[in-house]
Each structure stands twice: as C-alpha cells, then as structure tokens.
PDB file of N, CA and C in Angstrom:
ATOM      1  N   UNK A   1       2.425   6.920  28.456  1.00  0.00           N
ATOM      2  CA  UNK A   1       1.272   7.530  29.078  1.00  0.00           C
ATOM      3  C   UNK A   1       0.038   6.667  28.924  1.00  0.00           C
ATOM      4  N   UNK A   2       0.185   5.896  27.924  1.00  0.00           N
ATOM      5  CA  UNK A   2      -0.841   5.073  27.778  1.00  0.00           C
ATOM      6  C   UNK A   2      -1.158   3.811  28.914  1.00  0.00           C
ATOM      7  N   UNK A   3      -0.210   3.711  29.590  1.00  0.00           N
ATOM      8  CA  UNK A   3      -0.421   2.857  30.599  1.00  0.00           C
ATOM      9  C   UNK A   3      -0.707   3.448  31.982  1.00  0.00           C
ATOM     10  N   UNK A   4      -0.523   4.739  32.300  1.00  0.00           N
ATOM     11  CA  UNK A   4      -0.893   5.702  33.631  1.00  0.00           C
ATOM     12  C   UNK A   4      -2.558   5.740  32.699  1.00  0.00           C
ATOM     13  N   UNK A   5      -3.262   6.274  31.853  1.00  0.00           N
ATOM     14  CA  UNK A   5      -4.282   6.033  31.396  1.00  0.00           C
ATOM     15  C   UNK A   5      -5.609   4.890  31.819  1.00  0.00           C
ATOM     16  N   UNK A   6      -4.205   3.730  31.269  1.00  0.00           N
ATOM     17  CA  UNK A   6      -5.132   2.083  31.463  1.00  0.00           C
ATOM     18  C   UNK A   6      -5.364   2.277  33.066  1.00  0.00           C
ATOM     19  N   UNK A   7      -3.965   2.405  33.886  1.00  0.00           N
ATOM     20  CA  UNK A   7      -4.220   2.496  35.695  1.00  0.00           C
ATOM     21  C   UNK A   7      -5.308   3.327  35.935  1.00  0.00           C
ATOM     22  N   UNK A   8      -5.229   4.331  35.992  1.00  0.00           N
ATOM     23  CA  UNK A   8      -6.327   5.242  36.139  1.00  0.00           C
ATOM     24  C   UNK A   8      -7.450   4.472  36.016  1.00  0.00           C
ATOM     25  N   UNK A   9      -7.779   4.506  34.584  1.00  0.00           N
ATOM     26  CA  UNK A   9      -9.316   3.399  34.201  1.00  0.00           C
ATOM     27  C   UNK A   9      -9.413   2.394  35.019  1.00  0.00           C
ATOM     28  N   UNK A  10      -8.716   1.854  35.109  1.00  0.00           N
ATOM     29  CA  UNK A  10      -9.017   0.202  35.433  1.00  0.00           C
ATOM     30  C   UNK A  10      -8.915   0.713  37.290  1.00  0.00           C
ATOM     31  N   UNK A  11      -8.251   1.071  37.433  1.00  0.00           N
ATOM     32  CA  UNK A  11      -7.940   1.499  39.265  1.00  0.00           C
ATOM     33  C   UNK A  11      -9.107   2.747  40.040  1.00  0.00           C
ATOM     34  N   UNK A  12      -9.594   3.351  38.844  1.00  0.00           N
ATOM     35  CA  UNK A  12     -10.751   4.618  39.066  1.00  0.00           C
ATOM     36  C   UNK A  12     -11.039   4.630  40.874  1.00  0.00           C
ATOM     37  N   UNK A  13     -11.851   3.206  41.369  1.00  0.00           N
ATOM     38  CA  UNK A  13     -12.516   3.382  42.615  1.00  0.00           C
ATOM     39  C   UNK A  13     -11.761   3.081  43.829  1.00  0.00           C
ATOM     40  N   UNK A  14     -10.623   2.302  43.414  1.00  0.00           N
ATOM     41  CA  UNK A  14      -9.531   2.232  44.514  1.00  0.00           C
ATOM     42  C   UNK A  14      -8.710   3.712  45.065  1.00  0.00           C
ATOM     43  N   UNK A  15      -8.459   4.099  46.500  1.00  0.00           N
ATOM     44  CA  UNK A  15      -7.748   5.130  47.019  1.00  0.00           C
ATOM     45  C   UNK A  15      -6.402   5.286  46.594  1.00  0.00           C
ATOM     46  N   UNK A  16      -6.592   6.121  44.894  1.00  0.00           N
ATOM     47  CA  UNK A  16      -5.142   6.609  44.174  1.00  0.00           C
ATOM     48  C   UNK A  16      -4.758   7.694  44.587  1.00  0.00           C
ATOM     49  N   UNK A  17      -3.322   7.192  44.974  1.00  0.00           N
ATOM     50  CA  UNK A  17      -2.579   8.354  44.926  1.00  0.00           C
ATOM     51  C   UNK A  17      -1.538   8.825  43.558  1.00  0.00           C
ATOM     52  N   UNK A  18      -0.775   9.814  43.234  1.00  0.00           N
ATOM     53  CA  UNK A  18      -0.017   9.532  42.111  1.00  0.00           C
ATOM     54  C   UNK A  18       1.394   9.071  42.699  1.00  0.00           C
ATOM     55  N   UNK A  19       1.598   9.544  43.558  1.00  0.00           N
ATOM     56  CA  UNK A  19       3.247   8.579  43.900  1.00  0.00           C
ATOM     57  C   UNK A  19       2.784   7.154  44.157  1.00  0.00           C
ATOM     58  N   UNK A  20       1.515   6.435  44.756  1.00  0.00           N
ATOM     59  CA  UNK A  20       1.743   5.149  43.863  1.00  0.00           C
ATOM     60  C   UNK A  20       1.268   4.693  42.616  1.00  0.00           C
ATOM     61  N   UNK A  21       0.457   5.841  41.892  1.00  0.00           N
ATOM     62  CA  UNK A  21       0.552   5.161  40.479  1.00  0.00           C
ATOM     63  C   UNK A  21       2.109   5.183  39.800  1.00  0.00           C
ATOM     64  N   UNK A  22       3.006   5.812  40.193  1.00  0.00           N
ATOM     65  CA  UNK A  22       4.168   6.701  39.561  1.00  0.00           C
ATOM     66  C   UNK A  22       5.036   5.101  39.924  1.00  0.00           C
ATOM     67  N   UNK A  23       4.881   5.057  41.343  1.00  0.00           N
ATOM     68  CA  UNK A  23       5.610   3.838  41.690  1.00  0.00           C
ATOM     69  C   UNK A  23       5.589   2.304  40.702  1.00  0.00           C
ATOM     70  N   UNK A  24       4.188   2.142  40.704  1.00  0.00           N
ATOM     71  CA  UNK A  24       3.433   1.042  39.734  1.00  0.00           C
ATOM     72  C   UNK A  24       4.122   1.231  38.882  1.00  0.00           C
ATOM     73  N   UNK A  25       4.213   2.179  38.042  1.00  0.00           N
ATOM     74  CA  UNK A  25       4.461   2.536  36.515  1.00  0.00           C
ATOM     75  C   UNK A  25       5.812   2.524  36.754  1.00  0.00           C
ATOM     76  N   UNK A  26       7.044   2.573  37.655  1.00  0.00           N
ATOM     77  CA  UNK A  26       8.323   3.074  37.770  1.00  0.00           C
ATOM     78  C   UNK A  26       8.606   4.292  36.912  1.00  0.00           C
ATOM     79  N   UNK A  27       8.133   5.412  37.776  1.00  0.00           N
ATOM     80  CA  UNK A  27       8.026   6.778  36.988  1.00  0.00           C
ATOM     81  C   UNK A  27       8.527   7.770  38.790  1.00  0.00           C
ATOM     82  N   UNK A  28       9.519   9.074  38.314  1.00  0.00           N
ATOM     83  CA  UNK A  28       9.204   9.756  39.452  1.00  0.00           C
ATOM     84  C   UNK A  28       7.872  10.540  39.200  1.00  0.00           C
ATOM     85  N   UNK A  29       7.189  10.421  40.560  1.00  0.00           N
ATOM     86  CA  UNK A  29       6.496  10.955  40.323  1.00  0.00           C
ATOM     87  C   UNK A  29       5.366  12.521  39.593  1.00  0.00           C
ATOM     88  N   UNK A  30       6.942  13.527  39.454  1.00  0.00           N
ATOM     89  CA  UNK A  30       7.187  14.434  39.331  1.00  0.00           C
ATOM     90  C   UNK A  30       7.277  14.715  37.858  1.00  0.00           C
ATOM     91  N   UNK A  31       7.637  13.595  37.506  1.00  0.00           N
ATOM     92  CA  UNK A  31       7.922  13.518  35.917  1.00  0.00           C
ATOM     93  C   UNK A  31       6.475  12.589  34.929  1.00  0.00           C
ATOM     94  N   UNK A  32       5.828  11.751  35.952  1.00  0.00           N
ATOM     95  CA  UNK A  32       5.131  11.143  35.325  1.00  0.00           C
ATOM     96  C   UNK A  32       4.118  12.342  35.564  1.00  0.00           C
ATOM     97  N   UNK A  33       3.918  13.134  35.935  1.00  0.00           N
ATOM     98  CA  UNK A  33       2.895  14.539  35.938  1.00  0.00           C
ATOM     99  C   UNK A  33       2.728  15.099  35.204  1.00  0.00           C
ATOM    100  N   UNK A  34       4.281  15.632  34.868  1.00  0.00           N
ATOM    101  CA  UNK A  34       4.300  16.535  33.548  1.00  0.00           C
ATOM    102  C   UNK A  34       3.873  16.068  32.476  1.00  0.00           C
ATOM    103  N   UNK A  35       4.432  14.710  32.628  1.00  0.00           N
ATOM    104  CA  UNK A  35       4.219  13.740  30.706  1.00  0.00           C
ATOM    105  C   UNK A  35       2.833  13.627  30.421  1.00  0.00           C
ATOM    106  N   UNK A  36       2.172  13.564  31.743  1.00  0.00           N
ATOM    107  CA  UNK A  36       0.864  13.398  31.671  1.00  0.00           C
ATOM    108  C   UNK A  36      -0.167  14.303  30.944  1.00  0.00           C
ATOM    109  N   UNK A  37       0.735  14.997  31.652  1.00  0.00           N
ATOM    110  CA  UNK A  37      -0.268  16.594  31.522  1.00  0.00           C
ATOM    111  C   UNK A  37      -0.147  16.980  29.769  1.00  0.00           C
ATOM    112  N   UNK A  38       1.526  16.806  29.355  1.00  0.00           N
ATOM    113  CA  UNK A  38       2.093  16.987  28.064  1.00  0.00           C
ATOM    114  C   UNK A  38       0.380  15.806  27.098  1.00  0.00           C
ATOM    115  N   UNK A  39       0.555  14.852  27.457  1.00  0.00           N
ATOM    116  CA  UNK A  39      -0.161  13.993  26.667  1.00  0.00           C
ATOM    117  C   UNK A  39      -1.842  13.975  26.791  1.00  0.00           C
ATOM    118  N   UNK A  40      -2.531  14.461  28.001  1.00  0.00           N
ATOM    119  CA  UNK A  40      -3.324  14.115  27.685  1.00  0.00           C
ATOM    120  C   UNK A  40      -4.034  15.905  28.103  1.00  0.00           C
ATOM    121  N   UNK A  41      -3.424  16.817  28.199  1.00  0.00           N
ATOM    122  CA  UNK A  41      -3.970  18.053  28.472  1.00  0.00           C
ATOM    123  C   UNK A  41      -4.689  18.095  30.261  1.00  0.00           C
ATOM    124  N   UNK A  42      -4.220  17.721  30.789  1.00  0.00           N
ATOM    125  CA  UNK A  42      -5.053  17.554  32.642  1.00  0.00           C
ATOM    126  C   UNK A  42      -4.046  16.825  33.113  1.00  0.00           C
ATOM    127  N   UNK A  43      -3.559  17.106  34.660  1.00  0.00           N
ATOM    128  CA  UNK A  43      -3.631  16.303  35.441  1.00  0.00           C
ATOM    129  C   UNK A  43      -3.890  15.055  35.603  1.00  0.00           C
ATOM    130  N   UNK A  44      -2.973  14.453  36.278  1.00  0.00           N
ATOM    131  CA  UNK A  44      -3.732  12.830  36.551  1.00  0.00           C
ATOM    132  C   UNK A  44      -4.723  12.902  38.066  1.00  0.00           C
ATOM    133  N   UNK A  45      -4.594  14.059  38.232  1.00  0.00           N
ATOM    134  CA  UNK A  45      -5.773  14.349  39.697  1.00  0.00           C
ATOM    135  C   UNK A  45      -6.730  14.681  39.048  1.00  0.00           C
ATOM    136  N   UNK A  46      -6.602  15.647  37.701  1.00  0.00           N
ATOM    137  CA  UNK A  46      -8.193  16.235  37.303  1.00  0.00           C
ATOM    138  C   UNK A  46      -8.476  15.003  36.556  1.00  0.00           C
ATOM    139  N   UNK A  47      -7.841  14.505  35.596  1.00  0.00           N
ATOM    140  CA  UNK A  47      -8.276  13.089  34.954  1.00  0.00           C
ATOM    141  C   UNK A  47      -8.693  12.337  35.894  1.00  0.00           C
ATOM    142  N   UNK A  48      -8.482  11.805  36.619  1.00  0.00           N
ATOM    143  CA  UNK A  48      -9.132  10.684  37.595  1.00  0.00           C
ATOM    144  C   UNK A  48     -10.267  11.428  38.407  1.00  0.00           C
ATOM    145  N   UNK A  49     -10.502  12.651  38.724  1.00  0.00           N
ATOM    146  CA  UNK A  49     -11.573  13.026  39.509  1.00  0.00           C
ATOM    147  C   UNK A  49     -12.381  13.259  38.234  1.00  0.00           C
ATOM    148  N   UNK A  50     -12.104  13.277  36.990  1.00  0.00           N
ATOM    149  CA  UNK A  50     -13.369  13.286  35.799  1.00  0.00           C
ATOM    150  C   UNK A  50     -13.789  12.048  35.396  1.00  0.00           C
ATOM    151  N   UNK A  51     -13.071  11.388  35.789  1.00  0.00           N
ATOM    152  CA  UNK A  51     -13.134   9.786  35.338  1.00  0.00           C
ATOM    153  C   UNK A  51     -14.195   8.883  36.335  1.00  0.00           C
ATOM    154  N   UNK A  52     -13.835   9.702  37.140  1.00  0.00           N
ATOM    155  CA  UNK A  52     -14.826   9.052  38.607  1.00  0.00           C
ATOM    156  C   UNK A  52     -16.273   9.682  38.025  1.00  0.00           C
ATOM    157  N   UNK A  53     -16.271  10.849  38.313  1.00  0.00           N
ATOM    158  CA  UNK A  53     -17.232  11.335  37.727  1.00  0.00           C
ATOM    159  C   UNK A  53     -18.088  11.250  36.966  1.00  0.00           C
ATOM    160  N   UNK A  54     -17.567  10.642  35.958  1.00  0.00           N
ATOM    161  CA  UNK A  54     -18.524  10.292  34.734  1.00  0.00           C
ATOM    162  C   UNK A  54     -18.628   8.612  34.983  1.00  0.00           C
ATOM    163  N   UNK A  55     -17.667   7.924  35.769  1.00  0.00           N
ATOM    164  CA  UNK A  55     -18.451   6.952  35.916  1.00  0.00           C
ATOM    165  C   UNK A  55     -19.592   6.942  36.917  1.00  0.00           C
ATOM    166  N   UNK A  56     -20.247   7.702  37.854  1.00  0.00           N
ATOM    167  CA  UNK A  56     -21.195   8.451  38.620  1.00  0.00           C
ATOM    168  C   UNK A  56     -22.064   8.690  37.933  1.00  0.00           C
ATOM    169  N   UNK A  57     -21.794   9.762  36.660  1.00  0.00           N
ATOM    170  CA  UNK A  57     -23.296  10.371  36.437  1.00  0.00           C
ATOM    171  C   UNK A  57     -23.585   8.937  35.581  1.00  0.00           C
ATOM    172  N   UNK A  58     -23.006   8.012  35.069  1.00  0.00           N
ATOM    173  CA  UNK A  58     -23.600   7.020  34.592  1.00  0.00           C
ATOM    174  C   UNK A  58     -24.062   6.053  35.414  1.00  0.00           C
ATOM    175  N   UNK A  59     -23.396   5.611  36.414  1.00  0.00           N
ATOM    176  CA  UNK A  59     -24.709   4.950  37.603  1.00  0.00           C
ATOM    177  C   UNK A  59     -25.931   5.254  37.677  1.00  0.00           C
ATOM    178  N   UNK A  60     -25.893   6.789  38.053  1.00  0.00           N
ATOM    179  CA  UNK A  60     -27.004   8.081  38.441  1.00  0.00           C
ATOM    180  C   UNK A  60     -27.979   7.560  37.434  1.00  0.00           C
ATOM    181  N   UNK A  61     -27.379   7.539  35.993  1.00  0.00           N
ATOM    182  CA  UNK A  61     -28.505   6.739  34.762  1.00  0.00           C
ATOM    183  C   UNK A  61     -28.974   5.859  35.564  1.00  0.00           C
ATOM    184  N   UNK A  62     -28.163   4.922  34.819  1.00  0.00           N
ATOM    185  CA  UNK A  62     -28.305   3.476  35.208  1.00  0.00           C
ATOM    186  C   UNK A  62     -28.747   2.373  36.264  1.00  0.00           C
ATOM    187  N   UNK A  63     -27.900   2.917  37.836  1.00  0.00           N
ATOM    188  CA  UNK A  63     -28.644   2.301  38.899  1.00  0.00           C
ATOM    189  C   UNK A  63     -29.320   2.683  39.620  1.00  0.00           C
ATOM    190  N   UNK A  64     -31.228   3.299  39.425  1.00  0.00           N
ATOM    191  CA  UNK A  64     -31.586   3.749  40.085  1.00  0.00           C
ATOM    192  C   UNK A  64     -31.868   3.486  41.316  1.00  0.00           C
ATOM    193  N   UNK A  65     -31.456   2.360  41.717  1.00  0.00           N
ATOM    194  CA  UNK A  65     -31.581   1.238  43.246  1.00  0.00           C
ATOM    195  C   UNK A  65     -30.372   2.150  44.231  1.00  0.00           C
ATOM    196  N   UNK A  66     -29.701   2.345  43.821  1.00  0.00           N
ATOM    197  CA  UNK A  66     -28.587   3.011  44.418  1.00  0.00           C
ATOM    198  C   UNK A  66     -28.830   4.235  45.204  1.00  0.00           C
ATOM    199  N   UNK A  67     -28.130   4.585  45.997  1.00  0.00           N
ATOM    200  CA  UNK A  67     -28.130   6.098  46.485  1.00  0.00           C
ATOM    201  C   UNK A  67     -27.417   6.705  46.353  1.00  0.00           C
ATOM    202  N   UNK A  68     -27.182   8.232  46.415  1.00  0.00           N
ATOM    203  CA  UNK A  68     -26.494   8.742  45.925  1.00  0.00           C
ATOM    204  C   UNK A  68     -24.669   8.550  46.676  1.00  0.00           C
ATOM    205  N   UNK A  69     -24.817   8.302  47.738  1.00  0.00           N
ATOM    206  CA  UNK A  69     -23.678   7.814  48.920  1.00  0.00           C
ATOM    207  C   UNK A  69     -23.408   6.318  48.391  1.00  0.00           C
ATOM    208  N   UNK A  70     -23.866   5.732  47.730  1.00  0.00           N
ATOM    209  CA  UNK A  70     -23.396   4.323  47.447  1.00  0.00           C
ATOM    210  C   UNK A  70     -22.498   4.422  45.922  1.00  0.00           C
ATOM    211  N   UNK A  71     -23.078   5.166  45.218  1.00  0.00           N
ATOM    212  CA  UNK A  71     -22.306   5.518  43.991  1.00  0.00           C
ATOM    213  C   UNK A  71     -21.587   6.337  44.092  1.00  0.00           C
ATOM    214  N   UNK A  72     -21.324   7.381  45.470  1.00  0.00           N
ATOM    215  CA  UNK A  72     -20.140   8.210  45.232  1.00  0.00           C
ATOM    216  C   UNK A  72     -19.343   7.218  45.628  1.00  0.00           C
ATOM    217  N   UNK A  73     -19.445   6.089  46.641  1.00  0.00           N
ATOM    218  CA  UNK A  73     -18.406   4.926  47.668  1.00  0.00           C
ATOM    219  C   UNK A  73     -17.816   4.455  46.017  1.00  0.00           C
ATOM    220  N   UNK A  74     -18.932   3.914  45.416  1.00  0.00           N
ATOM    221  CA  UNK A  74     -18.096   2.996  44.160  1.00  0.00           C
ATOM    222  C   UNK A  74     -17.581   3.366  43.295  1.00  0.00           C
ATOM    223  N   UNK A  75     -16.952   4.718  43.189  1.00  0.00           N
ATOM    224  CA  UNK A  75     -16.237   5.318  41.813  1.00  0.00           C
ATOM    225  C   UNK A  75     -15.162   5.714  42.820  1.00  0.00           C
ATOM    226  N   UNK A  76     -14.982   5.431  44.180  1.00  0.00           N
ATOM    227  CA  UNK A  76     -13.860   6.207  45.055  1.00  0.00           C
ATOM    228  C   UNK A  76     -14.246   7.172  45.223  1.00  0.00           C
ATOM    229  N   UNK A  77     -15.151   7.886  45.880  1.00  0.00           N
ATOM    230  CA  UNK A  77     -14.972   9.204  46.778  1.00  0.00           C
ATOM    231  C   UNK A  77     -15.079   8.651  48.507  1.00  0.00           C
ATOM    232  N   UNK A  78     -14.421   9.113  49.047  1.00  0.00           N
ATOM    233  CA  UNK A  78     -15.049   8.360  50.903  1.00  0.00           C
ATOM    234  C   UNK A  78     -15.968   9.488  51.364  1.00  0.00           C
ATOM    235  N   UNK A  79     -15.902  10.733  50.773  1.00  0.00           N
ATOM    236  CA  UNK A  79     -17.107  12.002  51.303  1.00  0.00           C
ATOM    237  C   UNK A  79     -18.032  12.325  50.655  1.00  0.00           C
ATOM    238  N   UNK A  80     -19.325  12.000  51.018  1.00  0.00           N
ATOM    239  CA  UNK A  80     -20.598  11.670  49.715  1.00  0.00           C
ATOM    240  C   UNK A  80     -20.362  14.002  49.973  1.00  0.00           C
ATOM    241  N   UNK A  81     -20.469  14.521  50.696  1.00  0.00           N
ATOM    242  CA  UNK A  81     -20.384  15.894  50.039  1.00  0.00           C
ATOM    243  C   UNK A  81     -19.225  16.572  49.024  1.00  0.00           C
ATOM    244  N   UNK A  82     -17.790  16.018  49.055  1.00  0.00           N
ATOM    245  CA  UNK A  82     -16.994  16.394  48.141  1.00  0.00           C
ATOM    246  C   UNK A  82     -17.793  15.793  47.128  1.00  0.00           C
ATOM    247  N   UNK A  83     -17.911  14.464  46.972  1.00  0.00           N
ATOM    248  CA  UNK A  83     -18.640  13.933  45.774  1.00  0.00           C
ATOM    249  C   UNK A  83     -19.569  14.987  44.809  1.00  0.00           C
ATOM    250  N   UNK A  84     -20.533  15.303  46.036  1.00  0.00           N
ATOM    251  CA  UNK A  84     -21.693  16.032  45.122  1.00  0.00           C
ATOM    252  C   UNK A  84     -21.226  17.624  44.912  1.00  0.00           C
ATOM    253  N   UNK A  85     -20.177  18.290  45.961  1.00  0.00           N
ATOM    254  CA  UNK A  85     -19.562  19.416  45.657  1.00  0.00           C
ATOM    255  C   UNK A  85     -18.930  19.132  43.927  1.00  0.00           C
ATOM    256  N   UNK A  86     -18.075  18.561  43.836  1.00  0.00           N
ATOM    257  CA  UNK A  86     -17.356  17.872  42.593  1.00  0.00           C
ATOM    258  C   UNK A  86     -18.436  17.715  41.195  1.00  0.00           C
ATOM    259  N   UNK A  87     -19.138  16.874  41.411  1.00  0.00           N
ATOM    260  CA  UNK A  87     -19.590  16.772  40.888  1.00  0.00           C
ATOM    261  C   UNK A  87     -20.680  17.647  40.277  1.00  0.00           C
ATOM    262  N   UNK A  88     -21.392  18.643  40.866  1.00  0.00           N
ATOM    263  CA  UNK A  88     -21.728  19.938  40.750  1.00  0.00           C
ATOM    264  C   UNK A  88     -20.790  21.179  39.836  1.00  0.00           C
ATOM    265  N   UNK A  89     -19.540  21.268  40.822  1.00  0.00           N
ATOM    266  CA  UNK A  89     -18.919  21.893  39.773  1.00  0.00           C
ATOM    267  C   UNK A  89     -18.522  21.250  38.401  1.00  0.00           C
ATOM    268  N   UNK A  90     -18.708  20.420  38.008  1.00  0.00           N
ATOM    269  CA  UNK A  90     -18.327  20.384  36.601  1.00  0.00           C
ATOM    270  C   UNK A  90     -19.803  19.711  35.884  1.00  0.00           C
ATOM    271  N   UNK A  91     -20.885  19.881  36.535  1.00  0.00           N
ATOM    272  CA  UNK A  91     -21.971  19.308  35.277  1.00  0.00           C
ATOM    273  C   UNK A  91     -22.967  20.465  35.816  1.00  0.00           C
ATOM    274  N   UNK A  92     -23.042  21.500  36.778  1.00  0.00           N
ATOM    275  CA  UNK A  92     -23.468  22.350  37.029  1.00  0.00           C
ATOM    276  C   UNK A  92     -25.026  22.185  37.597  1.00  0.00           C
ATOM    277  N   UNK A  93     -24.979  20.666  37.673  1.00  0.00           N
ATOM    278  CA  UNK A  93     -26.200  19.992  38.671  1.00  0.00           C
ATOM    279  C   UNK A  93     -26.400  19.266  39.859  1.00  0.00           C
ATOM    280  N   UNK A  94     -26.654  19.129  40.759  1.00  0.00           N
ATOM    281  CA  UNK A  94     -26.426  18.207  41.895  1.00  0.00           C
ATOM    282  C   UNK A  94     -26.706  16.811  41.299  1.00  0.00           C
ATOM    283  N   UNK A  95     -26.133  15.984  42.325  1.00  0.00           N
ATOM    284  CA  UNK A  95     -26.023  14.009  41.775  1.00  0.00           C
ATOM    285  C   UNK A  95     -27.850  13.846  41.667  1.00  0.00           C
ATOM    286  N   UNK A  96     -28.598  14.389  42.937  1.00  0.00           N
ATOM    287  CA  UNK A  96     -29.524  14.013  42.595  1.00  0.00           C
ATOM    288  C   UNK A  96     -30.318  15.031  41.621  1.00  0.00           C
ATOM    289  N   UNK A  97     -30.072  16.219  42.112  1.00  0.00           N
ATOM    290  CA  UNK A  97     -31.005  16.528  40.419  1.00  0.00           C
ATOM    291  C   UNK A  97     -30.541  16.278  39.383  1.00  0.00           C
ATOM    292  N   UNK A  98     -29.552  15.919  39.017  1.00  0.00           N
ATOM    293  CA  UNK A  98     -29.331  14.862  37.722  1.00  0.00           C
ATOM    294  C   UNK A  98     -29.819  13.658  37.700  1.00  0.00           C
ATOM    295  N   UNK A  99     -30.340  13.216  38.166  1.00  0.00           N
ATOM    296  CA  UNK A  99     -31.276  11.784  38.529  1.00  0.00           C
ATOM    297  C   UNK A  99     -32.749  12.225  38.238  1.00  0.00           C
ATOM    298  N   UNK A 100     -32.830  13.595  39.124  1.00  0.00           N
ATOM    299  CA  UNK A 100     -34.473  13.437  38.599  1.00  0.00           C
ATOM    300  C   UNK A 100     -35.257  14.299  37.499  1.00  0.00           C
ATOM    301  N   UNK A 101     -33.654  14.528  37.058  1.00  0.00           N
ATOM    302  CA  UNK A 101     -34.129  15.629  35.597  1.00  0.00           C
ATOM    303  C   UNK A 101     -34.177  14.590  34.770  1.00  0.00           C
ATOM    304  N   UNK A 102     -33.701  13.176  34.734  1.00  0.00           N
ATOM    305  CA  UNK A 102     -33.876  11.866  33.781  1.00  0.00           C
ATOM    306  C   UNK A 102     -35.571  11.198  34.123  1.00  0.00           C
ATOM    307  N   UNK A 103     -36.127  11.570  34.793  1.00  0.00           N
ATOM    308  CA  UNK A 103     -37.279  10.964  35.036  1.00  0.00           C
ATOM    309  C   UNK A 103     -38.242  11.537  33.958  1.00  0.00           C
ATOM    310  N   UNK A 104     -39.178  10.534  33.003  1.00  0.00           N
ATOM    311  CA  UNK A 104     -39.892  11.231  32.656  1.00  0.00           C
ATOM    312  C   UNK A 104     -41.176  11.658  33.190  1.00  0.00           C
TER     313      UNK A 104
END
C-alpha cells in the first residue's frame, strides 16, 4: 500500500483513475481498494480528492498570484466549481474565502 500512497502523491494533478493506478501497481483493481481502504482508513478516491485538496488550500496560502481556477487546474480538478464545491465541503469555507480570511 505504500506504493498506491507514493502514486497518489507523486501523480496527485495528473487525470487518476484507480484501474490505472491498479494497473501501474499490477493490482486488480477491486482488490487494490479494499487493501487500501484496510490500510489507510479511505478510499483511494477520498484519499486523492483530500490530497488534492490540501495541496490547494496550500497554494491558496502560498500563491497569491494565482486564481482560484489556476490552482484548482494544478492539483487536477478540470471543474473550477466541483473544485470549490469539494473543497467547501470538507474545510467548510469557499477557496476564496479561505484566501481572504488569511489576509491581515
């Protein structure tokens, strides 16, 4: 599992699917799910859509040059509204008012 992990990380902004991470890894896909789930408590869909995520709200820090459609493009989302839907539900703020609640 530690290597569906590293993929994930290292693959975050590229268009993953799990039958080809499963493929990569020579795993059915069906099975590399469960193990997943066994090992790391989530999904490799909810893991990678949290993974994106938090690499987002750390742009959101970090590159304030950016827009909010340019940092959803670079963590892999192609729909800047799933993005900010997503991302809403799990930090319970929009991309940009998390940007301008960092302003002092």
């Amino acid at each position: 599992m530690q290597q569906a992990v590293q993929y994930l990380s290292t693959q975050y902004a590229e268009p993953i699917t799990i039958e080809l991470m499963a493929e990569t890894l020579g795993y059915n896909r069906a099975y590399l799910s469960t193990l997943f789930k066994q090992h790391t408590g989530v999904t490799p869909v909810t893991f990678l859509l949290r993974l994106r995520l938090d690499k987002a709200r750390h742009l959101l820090r970090e590159r304030t040059e950016l827009t909010v459609e340019q940092i959803a493009s670079s963590v892999g989302f192609q729909d800047p509204l799933y993005f900010s839907k997503q991302f809403k539900r799990l930090y319970h703020t929009s991309p940009t008012e998390y940007r301008q609640s960092l302003k002092p």
